[in-house]
Protein backbone atom coordinates (compact mmCIF):
# COMPACT_ATOMS: atom_id res chain seq x y z
CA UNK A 1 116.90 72.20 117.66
CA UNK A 2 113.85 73.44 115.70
CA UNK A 3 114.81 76.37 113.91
CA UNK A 4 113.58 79.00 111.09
CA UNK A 5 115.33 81.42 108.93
CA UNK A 6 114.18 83.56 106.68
CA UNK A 7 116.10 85.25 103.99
CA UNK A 8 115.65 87.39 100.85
CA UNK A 9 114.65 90.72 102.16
CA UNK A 10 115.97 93.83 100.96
CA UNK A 11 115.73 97.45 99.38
CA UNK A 12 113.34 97.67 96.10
CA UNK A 13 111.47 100.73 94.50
CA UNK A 14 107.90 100.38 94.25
CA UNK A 15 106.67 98.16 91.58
CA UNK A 16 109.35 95.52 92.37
CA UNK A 17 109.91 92.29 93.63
CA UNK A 18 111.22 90.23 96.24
CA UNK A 19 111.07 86.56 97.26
CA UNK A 20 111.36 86.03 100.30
CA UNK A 21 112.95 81.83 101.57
CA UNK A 22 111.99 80.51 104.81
CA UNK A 23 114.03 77.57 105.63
CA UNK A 24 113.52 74.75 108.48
CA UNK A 25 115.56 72.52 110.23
CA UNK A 26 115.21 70.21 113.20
CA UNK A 27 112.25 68.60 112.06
CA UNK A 28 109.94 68.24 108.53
CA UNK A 29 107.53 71.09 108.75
CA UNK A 30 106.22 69.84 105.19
CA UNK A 31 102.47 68.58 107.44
CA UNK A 32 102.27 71.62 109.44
CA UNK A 33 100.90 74.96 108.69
CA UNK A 34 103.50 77.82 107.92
CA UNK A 35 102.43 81.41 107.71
CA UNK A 36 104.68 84.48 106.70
CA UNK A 37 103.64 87.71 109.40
CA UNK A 38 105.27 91.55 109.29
CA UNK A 39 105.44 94.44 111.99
CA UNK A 40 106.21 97.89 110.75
CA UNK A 41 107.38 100.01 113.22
CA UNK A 42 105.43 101.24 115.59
CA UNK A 43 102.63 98.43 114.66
CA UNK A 44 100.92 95.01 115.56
CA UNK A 45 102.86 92.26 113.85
CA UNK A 46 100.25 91.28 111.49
CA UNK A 47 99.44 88.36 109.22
CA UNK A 48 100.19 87.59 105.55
CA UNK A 49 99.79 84.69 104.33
CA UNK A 50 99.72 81.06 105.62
CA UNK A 51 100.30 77.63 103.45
CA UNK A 52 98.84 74.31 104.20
CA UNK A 53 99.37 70.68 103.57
CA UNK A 54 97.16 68.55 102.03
CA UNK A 55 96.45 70.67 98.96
CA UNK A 56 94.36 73.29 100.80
CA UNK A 57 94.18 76.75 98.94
CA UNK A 58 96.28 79.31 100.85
CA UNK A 59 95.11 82.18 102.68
CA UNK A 60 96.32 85.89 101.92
CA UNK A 61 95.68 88.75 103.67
CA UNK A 62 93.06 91.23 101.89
CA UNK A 63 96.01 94.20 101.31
CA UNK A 64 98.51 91.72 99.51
CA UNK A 65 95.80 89.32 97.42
CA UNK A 66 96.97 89.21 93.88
CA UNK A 67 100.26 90.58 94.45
CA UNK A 68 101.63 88.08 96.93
CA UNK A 69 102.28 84.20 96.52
CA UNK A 70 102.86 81.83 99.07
CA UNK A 71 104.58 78.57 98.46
CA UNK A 72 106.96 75.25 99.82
CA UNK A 73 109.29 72.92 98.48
CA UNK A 74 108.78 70.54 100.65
CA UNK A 75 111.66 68.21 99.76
CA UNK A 76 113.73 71.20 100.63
CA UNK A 77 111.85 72.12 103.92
CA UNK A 78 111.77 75.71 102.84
CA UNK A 79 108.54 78.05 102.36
CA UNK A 80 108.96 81.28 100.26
CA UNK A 81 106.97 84.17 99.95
CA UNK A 82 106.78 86.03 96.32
CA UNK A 83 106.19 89.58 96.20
CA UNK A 84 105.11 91.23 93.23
CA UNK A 85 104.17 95.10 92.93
CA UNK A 86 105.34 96.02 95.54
CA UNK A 87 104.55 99.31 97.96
CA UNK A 88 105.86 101.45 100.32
CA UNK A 89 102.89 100.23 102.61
CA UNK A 90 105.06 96.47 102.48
CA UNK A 91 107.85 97.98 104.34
CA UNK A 92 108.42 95.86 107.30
CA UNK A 93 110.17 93.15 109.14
CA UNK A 94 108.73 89.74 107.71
CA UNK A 95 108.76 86.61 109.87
CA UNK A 96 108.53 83.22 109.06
CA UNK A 97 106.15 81.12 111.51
CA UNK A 98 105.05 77.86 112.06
CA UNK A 99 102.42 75.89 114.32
CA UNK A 100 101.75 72.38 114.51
CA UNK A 101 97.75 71.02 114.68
CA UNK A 102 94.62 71.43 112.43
CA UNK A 103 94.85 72.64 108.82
CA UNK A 104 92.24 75.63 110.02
CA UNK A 105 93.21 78.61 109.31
CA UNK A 106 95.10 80.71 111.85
CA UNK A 107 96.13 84.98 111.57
CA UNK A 108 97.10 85.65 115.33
CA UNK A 109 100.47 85.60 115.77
CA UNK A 110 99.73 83.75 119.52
CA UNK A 111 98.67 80.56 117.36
CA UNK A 112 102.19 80.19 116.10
CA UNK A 113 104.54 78.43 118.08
CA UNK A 114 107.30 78.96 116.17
CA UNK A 115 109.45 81.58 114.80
CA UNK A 116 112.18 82.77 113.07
CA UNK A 117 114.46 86.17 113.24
CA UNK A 118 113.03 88.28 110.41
CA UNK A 119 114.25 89.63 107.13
CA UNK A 120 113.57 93.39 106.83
CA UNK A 121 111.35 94.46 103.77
CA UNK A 122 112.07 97.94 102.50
CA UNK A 123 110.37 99.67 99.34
CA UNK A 124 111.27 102.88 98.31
CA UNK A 125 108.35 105.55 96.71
């Protein structure tokens, strides 16, 4: 059974930190694309950040460039998401996703086939 699970989230004042784990079983994901997404509530689940194989330079979103780092262990089939400076804007359910197929890069949430159960994100002002 293929299977994600994030972990990490929490409560942090603004300005802090937070690294998020994303860990896989069932199968190696260390070849396929893996993106981190988060829905507030009462949004779109949007995109964050995606990692690829082959030494291709991650993607960020435009709101979380320079603050946010995306990045796999691959021996341990895990992806983590480091978040630095954080803000009360960041609050949100963050899911781990995955999609098999070209290194391209991918922000819908309909491109990714597979996902985990979210960690909840919550900074305090």
């Amino acid at each position: 059974q293929v299977q994600l699970v994030e972990s990490g989230g929490g409560l942090v004042q603004a300005g802090g930190s937070l690294r998020l784990s994303c860990a896989a079983s069932g199968r190696t994901f260390s070849t396929s694309p893996m993106a981190w997404f988060r829905q507030a509530p009462g949004k779109e689940r949007e995109f964050v950040a995606v990692i690829r194989a082959g030494g291709l330079t991650p993607y960020y979103t435009d709101s979380v460039k320079g603050r946010f780092t995306i990045s796999r262990d691959s021996a341990k089939n895990t992806v983590y998401l480091q978040m630095n400076s954080l803000k009360p804007d960041d609050t949100a359910v963050y899911y781990c996703a995955a999609r098999s197929g070209s290194a391209s890069i991918k922000t819908a949430p309909t491109d990714y086939a597979i996902w985990g159960q979210g960690t909840q994100v919550t900074v305090s002002s």
